[in-house]
Structure formats: structure tokens, C-alpha cells
PDB file of N, CA and C in Angstrom:
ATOM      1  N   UNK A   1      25.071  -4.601  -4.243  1.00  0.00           N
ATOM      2  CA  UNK A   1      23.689  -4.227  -4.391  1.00  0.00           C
ATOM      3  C   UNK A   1      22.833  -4.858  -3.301  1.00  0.00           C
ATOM      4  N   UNK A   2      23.586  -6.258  -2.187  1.00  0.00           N
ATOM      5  CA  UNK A   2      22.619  -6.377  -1.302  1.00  0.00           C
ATOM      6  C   UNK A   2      21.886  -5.694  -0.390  1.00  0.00           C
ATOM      7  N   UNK A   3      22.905  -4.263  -0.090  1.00  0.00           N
ATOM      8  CA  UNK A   3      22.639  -3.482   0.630  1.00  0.00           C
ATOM      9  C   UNK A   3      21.831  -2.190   0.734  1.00  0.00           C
ATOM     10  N   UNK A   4      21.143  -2.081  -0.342  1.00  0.00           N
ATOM     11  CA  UNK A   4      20.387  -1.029  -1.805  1.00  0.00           C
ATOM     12  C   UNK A   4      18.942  -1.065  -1.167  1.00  0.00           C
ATOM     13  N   UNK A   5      18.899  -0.195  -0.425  1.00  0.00           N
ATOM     14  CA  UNK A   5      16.914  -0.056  -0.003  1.00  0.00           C
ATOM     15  C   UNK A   5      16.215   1.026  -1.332  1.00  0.00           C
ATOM     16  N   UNK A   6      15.944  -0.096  -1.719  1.00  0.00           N
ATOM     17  CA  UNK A   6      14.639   0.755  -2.851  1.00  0.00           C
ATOM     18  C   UNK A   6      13.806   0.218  -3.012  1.00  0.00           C
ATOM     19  N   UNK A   7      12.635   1.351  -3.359  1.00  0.00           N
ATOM     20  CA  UNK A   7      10.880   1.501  -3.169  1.00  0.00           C
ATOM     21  C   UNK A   7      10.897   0.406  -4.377  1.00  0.00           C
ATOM     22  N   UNK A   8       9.103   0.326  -4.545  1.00  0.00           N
ATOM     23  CA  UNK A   8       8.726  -0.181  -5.757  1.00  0.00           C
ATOM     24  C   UNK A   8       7.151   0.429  -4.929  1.00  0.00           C
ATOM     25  N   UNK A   9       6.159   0.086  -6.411  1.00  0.00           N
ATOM     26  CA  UNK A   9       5.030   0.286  -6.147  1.00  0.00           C
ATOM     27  C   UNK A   9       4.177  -1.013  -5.852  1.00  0.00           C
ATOM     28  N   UNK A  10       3.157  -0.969  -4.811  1.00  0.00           N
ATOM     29  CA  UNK A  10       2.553  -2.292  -4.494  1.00  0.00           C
ATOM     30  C   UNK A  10       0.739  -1.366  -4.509  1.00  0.00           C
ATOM     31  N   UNK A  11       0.180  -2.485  -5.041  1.00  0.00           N
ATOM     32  CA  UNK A  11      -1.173  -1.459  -4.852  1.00  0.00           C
ATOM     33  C   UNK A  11      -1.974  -2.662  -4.228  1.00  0.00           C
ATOM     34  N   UNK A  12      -2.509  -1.486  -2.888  1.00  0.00           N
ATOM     35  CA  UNK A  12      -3.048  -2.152  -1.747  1.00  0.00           C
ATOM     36  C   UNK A  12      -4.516  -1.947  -1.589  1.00  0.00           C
ATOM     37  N   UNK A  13      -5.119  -2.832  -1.218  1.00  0.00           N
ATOM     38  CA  UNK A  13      -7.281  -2.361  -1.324  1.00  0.00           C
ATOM     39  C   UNK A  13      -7.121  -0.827  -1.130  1.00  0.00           C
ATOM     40  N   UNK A  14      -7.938   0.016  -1.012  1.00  0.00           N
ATOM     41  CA  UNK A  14      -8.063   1.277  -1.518  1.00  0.00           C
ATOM     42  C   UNK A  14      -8.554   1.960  -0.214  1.00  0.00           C
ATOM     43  N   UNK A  15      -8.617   1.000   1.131  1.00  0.00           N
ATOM     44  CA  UNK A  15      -8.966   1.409   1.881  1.00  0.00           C
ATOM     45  C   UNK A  15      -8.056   1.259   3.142  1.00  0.00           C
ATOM     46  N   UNK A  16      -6.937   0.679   2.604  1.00  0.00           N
ATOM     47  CA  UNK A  16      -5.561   0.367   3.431  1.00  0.00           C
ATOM     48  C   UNK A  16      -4.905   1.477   3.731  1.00  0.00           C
ATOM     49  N   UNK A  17      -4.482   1.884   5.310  1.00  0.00           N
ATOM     50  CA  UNK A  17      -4.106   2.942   5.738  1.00  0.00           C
ATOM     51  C   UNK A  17      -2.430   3.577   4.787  1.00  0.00           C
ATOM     52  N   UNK A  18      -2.292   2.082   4.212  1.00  0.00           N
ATOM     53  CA  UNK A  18      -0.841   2.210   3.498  1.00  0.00           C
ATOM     54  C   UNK A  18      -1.140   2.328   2.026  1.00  0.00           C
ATOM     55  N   UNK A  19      -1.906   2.799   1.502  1.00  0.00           N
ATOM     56  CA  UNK A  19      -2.246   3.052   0.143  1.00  0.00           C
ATOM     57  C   UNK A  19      -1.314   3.611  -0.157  1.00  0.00           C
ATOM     58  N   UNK A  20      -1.164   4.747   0.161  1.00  0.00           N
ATOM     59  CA  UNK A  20       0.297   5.818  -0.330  1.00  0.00           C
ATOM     60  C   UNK A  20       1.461   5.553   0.165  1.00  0.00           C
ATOM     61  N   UNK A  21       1.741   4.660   0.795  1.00  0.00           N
ATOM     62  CA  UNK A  21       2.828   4.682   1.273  1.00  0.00           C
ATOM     63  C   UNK A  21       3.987   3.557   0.592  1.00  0.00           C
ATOM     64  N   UNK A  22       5.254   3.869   0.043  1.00  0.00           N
ATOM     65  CA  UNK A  22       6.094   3.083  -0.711  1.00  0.00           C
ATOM     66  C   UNK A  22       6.217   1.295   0.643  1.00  0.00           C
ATOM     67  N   UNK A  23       6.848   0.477  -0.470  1.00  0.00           N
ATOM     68  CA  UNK A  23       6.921  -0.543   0.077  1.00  0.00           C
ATOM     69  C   UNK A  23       9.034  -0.725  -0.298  1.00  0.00           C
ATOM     70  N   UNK A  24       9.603  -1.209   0.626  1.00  0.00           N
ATOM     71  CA  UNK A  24      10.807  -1.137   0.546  1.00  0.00           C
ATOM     72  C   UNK A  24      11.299  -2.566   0.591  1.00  0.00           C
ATOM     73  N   UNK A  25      12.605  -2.653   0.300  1.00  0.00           N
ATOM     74  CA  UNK A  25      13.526  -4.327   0.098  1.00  0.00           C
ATOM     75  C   UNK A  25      14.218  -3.688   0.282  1.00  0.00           C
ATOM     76  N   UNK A  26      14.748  -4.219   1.708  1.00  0.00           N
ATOM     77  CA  UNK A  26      16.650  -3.882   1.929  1.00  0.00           C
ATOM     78  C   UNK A  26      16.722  -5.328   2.724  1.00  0.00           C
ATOM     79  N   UNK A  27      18.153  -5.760   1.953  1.00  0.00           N
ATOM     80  CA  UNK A  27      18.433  -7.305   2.062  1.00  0.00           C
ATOM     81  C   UNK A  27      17.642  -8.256   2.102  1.00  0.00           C
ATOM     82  N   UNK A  28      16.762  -8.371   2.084  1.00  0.00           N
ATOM     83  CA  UNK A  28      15.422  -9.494   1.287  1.00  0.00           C
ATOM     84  C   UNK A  28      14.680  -9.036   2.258  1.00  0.00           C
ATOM     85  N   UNK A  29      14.291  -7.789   2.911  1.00  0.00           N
ATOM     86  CA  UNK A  29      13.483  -7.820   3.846  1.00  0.00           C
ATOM     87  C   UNK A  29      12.827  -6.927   3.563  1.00  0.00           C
ATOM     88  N   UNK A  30      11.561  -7.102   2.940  1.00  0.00           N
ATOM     89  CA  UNK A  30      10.233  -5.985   2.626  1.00  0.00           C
ATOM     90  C   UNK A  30       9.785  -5.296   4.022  1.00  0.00           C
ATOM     91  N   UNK A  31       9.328  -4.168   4.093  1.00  0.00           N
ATOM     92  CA  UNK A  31       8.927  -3.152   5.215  1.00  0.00           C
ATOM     93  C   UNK A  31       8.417  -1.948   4.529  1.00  0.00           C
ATOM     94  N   UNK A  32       7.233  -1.373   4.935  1.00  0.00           N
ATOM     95  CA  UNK A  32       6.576  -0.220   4.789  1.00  0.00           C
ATOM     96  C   UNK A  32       7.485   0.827   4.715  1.00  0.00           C
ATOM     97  N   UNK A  33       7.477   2.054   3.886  1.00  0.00           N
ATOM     98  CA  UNK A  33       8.206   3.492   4.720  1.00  0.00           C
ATOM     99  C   UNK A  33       6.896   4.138   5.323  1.00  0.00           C
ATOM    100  N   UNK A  34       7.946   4.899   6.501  1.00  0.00           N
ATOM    101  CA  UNK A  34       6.676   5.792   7.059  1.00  0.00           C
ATOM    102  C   UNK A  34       6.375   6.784   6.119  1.00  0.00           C
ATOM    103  N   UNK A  35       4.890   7.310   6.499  1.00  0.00           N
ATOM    104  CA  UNK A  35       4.125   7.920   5.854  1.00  0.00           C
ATOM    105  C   UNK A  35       2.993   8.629   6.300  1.00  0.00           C
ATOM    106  N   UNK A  36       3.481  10.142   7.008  1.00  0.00           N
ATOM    107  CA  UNK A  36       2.469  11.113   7.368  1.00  0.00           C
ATOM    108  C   UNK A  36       1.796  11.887   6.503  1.00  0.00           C
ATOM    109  N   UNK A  37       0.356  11.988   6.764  1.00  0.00           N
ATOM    110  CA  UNK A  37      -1.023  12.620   5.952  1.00  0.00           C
ATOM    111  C   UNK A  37      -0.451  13.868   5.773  1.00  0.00           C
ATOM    112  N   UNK A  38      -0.412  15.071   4.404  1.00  0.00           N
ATOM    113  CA  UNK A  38       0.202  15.966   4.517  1.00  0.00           C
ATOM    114  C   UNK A  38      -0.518  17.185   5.471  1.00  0.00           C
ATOM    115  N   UNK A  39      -0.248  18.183   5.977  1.00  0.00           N
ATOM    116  CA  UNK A  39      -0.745  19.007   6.537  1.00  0.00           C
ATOM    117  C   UNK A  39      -1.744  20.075   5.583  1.00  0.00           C
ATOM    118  N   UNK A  40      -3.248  19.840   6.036  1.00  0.00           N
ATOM    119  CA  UNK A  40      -4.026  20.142   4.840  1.00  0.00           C
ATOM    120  C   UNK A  40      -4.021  21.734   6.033  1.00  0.00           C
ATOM    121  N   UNK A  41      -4.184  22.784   4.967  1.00  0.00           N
ATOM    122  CA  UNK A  41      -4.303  23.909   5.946  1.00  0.00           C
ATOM    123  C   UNK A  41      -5.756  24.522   5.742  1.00  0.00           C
ATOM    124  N   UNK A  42      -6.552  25.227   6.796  1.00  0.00           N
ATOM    125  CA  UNK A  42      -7.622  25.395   6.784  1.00  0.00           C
ATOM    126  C   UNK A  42      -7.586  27.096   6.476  1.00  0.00           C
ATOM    127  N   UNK A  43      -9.137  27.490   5.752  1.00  0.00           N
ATOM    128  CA  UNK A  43      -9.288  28.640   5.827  1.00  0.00           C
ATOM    129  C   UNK A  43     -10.400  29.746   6.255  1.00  0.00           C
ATOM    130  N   UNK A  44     -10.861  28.823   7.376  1.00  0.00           N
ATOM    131  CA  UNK A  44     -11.934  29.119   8.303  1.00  0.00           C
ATOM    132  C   UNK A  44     -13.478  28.618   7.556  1.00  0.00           C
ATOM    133  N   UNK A  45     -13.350  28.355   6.051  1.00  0.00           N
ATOM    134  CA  UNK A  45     -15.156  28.588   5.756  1.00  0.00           C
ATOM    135  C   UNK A  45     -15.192  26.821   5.206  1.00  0.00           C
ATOM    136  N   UNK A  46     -14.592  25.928   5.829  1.00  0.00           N
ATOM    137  CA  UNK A  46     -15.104  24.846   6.260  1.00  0.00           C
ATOM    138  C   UNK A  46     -16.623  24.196   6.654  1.00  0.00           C
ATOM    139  N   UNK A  47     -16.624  23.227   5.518  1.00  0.00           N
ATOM    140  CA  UNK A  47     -18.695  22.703   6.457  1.00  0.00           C
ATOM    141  C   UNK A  47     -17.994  22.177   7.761  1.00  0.00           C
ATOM    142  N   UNK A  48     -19.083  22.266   8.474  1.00  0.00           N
ATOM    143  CA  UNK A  48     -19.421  21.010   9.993  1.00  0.00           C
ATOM    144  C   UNK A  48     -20.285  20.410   9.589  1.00  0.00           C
ATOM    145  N   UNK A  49     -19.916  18.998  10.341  1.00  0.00           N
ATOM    146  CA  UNK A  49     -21.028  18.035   9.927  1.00  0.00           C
ATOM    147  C   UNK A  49     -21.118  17.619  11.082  1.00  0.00           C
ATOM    148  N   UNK A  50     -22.197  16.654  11.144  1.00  0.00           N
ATOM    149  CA  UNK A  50     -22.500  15.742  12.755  1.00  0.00           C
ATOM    150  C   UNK A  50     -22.218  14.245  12.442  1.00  0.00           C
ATOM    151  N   UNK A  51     -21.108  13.527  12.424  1.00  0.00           N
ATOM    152  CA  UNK A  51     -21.265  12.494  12.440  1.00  0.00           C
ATOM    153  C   UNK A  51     -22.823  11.043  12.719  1.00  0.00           C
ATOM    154  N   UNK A  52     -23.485  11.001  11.448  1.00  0.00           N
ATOM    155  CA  UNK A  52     -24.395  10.320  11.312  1.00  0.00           C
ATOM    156  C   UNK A  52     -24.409   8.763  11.725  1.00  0.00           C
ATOM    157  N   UNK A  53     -25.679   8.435  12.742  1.00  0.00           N
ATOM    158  CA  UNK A  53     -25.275   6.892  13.136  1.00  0.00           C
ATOM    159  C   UNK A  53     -25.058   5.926  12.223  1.00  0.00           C
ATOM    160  N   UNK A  54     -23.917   5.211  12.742  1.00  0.00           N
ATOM    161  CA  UNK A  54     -23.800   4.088  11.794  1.00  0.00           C
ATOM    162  C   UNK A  54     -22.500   4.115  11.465  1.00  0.00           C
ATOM    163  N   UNK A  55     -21.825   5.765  10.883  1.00  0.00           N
ATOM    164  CA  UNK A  55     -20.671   5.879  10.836  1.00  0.00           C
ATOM    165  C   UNK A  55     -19.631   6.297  11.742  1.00  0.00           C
ATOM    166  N   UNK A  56     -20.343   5.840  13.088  1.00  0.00           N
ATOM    167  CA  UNK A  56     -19.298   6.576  14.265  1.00  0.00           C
ATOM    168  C   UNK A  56     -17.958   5.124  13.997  1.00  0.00           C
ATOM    169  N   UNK A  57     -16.744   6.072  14.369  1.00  0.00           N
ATOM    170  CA  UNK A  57     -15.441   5.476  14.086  1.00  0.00           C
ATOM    171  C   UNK A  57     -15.136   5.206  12.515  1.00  0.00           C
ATOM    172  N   UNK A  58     -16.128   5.546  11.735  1.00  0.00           N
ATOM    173  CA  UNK A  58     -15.550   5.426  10.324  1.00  0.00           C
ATOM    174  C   UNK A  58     -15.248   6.625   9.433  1.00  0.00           C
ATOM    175  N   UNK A  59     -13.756   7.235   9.474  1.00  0.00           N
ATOM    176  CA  UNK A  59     -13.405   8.465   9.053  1.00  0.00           C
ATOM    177  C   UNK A  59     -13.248   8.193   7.215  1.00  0.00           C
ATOM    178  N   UNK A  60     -13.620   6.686   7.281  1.00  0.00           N
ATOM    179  CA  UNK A  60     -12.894   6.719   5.718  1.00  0.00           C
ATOM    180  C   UNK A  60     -14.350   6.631   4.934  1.00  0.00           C
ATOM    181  N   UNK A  61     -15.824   6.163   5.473  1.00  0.00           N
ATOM    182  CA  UNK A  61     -16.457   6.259   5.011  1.00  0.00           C
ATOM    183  C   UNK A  61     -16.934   8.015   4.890  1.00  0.00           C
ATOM    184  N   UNK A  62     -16.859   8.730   6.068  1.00  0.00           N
ATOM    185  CA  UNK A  62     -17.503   9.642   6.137  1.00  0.00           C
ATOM    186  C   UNK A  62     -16.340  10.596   5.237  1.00  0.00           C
ATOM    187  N   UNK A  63     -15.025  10.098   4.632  1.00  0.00           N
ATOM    188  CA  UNK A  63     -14.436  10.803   3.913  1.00  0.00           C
ATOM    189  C   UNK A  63     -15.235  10.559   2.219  1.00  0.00           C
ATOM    190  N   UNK A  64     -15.112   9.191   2.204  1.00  0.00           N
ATOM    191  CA  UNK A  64     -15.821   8.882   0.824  1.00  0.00           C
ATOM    192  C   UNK A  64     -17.232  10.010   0.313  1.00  0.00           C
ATOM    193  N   UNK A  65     -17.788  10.115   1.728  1.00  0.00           N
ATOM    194  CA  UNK A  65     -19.305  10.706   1.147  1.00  0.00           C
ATOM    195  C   UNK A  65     -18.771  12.448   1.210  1.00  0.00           C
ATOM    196  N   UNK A  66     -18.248  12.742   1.569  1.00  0.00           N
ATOM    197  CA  UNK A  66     -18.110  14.122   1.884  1.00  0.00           C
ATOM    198  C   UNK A  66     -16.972  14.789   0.901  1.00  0.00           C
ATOM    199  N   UNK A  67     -15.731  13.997   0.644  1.00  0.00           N
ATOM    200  CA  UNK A  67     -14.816  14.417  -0.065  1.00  0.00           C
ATOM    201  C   UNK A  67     -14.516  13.750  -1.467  1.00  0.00           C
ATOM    202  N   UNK A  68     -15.444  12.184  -1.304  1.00  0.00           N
ATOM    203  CA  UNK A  68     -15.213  11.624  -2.732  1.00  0.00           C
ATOM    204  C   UNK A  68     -13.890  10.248  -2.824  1.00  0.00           C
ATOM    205  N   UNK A  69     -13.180  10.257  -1.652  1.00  0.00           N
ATOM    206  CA  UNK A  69     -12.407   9.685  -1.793  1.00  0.00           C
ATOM    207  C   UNK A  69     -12.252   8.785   0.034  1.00  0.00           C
ATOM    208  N   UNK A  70     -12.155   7.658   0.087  1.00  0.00           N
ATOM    209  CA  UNK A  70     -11.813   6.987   1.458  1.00  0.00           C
ATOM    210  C   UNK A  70     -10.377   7.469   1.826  1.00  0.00           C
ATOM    211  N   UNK A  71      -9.545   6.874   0.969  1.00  0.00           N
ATOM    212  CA  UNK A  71      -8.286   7.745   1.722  1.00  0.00           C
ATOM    213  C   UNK A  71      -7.921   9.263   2.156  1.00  0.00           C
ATOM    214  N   UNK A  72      -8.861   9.794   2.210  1.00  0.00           N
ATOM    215  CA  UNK A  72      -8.676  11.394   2.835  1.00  0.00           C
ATOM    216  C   UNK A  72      -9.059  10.958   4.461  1.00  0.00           C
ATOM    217  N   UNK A  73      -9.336  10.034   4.749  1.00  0.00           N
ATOM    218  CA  UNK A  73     -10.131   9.713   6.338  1.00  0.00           C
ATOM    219  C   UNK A  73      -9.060  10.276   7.181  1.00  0.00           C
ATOM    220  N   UNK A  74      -7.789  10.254   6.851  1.00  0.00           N
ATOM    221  CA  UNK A  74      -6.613  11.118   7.539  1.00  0.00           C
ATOM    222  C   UNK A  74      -6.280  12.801   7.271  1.00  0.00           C
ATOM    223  N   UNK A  75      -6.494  13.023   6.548  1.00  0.00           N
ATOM    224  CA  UNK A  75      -6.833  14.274   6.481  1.00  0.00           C
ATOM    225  C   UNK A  75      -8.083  15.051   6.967  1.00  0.00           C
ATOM    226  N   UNK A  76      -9.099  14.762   7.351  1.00  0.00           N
ATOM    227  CA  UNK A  76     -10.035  14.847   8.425  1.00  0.00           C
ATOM    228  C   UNK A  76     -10.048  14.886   9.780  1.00  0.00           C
ATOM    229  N   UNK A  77      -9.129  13.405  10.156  1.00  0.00           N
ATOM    230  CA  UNK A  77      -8.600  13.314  11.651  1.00  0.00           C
ATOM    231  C   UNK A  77      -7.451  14.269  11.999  1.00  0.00           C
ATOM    232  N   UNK A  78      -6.879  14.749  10.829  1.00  0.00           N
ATOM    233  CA  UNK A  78      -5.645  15.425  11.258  1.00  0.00           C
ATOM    234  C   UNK A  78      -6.340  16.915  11.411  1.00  0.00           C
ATOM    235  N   UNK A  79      -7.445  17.486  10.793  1.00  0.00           N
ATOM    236  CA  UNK A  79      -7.639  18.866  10.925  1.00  0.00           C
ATOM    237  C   UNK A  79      -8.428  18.786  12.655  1.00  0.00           C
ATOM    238  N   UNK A  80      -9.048  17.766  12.473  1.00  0.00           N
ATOM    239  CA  UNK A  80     -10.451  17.624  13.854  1.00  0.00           C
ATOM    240  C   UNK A  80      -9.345  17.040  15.416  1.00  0.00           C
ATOM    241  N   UNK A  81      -7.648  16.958  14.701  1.00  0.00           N
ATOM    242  CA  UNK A  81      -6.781  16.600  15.873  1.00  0.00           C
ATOM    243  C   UNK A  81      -7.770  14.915  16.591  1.00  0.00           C
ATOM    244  N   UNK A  82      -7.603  14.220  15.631  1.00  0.00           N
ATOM    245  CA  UNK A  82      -8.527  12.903  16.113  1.00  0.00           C
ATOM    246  C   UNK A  82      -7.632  11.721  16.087  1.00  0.00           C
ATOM    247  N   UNK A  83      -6.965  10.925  17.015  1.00  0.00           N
ATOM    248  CA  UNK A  83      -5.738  10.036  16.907  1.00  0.00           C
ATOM    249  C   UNK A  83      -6.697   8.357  16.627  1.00  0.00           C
ATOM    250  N   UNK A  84      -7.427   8.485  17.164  1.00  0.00           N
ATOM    251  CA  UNK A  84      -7.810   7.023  17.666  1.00  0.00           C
ATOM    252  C   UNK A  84      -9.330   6.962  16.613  1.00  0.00           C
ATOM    253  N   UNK A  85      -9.755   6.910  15.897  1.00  0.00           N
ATOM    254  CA  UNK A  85     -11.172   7.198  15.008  1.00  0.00           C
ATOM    255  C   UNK A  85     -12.080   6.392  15.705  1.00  0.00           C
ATOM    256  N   UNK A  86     -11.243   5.234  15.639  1.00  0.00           N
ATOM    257  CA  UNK A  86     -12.590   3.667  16.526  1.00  0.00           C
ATOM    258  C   UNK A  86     -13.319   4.392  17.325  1.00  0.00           C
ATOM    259  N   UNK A  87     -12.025   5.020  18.474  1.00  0.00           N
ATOM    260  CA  UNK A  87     -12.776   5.398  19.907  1.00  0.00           C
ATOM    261  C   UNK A  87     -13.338   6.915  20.071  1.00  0.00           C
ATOM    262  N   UNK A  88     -12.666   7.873  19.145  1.00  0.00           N
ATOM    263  CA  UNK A  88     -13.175   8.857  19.361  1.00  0.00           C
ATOM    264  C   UNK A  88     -14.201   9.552  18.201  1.00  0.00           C
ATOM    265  N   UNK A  89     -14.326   8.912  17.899  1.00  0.00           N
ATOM    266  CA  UNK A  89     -15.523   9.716  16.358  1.00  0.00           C
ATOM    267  C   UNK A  89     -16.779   9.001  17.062  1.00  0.00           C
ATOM    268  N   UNK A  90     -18.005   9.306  17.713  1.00  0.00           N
ATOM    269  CA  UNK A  90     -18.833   9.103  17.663  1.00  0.00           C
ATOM    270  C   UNK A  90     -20.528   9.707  16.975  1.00  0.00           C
ATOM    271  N   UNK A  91     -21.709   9.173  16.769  1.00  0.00           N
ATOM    272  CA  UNK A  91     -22.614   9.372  16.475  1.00  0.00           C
ATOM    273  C   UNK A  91     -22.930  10.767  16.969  1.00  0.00           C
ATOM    274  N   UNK A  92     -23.112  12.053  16.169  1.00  0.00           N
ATOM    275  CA  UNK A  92     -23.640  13.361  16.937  1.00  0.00           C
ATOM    276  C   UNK A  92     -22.289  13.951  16.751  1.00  0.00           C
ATOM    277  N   UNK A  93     -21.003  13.716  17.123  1.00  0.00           N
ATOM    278  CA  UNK A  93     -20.235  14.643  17.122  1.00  0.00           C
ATOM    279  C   UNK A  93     -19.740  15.083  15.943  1.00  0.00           C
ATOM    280  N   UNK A  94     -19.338  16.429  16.236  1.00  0.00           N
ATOM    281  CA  UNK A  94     -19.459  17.752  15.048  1.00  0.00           C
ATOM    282  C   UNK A  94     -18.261  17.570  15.148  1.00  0.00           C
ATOM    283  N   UNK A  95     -17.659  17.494  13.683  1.00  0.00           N
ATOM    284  CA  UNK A  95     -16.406  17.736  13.162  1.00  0.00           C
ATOM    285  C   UNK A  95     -15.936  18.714  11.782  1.00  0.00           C
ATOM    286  N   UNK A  96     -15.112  18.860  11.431  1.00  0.00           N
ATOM    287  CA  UNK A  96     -15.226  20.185  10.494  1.00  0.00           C
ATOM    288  C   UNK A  96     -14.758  18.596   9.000  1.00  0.00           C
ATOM    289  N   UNK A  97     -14.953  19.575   7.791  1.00  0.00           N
ATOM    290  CA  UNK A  97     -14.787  18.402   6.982  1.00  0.00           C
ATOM    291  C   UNK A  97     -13.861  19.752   6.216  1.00  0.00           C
ATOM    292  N   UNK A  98     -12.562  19.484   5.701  1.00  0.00           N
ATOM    293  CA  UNK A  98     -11.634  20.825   4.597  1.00  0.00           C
ATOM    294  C   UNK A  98     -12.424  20.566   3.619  1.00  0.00           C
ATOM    295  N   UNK A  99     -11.743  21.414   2.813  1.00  0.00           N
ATOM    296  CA  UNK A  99     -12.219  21.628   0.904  1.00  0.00           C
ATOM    297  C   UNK A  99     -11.736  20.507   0.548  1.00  0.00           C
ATOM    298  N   UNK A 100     -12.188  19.318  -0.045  1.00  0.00           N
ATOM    299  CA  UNK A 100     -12.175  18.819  -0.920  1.00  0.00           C
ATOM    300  C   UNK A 100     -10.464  18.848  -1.870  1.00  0.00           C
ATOM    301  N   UNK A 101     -10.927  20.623  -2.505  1.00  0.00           N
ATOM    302  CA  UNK A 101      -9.519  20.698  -3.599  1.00  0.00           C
ATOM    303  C   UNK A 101      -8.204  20.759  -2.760  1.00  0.00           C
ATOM    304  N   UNK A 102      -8.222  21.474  -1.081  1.00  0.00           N
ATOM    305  CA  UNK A 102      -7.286  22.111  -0.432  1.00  0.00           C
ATOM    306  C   UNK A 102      -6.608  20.655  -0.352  1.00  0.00           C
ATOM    307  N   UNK A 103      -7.526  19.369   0.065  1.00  0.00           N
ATOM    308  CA  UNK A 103      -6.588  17.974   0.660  1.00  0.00           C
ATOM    309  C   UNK A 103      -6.011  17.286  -0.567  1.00  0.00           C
ATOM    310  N   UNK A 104      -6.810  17.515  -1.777  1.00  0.00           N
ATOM    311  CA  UNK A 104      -6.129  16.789  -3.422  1.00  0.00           C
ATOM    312  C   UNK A 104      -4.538  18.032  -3.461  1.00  0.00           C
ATOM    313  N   UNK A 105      -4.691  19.168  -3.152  1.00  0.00           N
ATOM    314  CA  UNK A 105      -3.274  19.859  -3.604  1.00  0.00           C
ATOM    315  C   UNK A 105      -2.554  19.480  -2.540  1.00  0.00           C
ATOM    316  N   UNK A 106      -2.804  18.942  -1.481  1.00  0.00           N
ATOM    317  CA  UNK A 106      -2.104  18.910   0.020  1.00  0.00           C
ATOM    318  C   UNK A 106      -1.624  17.085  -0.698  1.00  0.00           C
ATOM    319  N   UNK A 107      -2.434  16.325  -0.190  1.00  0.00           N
ATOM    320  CA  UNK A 107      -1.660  15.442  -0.991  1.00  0.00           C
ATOM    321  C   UNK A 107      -0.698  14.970  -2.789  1.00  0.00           C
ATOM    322  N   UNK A 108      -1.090  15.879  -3.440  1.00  0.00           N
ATOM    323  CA  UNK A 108      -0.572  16.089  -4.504  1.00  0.00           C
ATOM    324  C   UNK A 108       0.991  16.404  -4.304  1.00  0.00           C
ATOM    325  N   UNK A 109       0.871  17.950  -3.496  1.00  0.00           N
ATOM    326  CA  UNK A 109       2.199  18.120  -2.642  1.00  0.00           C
ATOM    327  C   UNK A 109       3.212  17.078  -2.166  1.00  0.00           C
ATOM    328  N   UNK A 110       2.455  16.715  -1.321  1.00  0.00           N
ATOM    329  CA  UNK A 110       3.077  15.139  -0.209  1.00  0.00           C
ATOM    330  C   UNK A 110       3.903  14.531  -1.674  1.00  0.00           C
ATOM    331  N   UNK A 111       3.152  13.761  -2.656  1.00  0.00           N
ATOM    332  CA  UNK A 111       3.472  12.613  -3.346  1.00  0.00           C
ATOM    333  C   UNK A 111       4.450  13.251  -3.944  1.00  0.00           C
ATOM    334  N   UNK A 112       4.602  14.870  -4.686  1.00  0.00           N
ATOM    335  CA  UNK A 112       5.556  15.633  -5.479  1.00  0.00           C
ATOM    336  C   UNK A 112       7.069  14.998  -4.596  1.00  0.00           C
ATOM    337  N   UNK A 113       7.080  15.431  -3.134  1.00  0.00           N
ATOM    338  CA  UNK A 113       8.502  15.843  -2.432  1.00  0.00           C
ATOM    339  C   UNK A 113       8.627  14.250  -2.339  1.00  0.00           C
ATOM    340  N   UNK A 114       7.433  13.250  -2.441  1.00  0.00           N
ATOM    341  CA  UNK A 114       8.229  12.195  -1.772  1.00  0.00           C
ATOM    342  C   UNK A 114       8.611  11.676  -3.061  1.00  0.00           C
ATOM    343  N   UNK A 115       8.463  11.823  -4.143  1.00  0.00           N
ATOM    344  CA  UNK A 115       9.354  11.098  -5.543  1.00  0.00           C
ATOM    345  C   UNK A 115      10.150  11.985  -5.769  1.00  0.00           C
ATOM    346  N   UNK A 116      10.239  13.068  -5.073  1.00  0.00           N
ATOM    347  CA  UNK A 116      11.451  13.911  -6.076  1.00  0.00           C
ATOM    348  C   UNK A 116      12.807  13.289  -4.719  1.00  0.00           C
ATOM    349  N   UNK A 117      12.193  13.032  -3.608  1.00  0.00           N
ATOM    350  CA  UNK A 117      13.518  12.464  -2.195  1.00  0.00           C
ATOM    351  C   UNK A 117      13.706  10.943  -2.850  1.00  0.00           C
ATOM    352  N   UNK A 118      13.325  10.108  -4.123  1.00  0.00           N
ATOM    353  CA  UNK A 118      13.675   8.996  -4.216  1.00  0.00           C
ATOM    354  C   UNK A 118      15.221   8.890  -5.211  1.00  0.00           C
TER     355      UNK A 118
END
């Protein structure tokens, strides 16, 4: 059994890029699994918003106010193709924000396949 990599659940501040993501032990050595934002798909009638001062580089606040939740801040960057948030989200720039329900079934999805692969 030393050799046995299995998950457990660890619950991390709510604003930790690793919220969703399992935490692993193989041979006494804890390590993250990777963990990509699921692919939220768009259906053209998306709001735009203008990134308001104050929140330039913060995708998780401007997720909180817009979608209800901080951890969607990746599902935002992933539709607006945004790698770096610090450097590229600034004050004024227009980004599209998805539905709300489309990123809860998109991650709902994600969490389904990744407990049914455990």
C-alpha cells in the first residue's frame, strides 16, 4: 500500500486557485493533481462589461460580482483567452462575462468525470 496514490478532500480559502482541485499522498509525499477550468461554451448573447477601476487584475472579484461566485475567475479568463489576469485585465477593458448557469453545468460536468476517473 506504500505505493497507492489516493485523493482525499482538503478545503482550501475559497479563493485558492486549488479549491477544486484533489490533494494526493503517494509515499508520504502530498502534491496537488492538475486541474483545468472546464470548457464553458458560449452562445453568442453574453453581457460585456468594462472592467471597473480598482478591479483591474482581479478576475475573481469581478467573478464574485457578476457570477456570484470567486472561483469562476477561470472560467472568464478562459472564454476572454486571458493567461496572466495581474498583467492583462486592466481598468476599461471590455471583456465578455458567460451565463452564470452555462459555467455551474460546465463545472458540475468537470467534478462528475473527475470522481467517476477516481
Amino acid at each position: 500500500m506504500a505505493d497507492e496514490t489516493r485523493p482525499f478532500e482538503l478545503e482550501l480559502e475559497f479563493s485558492n486557485a486549488y479549491k477544486r482541485t484533489q490533494l494526493f499522498i503517494q509515499n508520504g509525499t502530498a502534491f496537488f493533481g492538475l486541474w483545468r477550468p472546464p470548457e464553458v461554451v458560449l452562445d453568442g448573447d453574453e453581457e460585456r462589461i468594462a472592467i471597473p477601476m480598482g478591479l483591474e487584475g482581479h478576475l475573481d472579484l469581478v467573478a464574485q460580482v457578476t457570477l456570484g461566485d470567486r472561483a469562476f475567475w477561470r472560467a472568464i479568463a478562459q472564454v476572454n483567452q486571458i493567461d496572466y489576469p495581474l498583467e492583462e485585465v486592466r481598468a476599461g477593458d471590455r471583456i465578455i462575462i458567460p451565463k452564470a448557469n452555462r459555467v455551474r453545468a460546465a463545472y458540475q460536468q468537470a467534478l462528475g468525470r473527475a470522481q467517476e476517473s477516481m
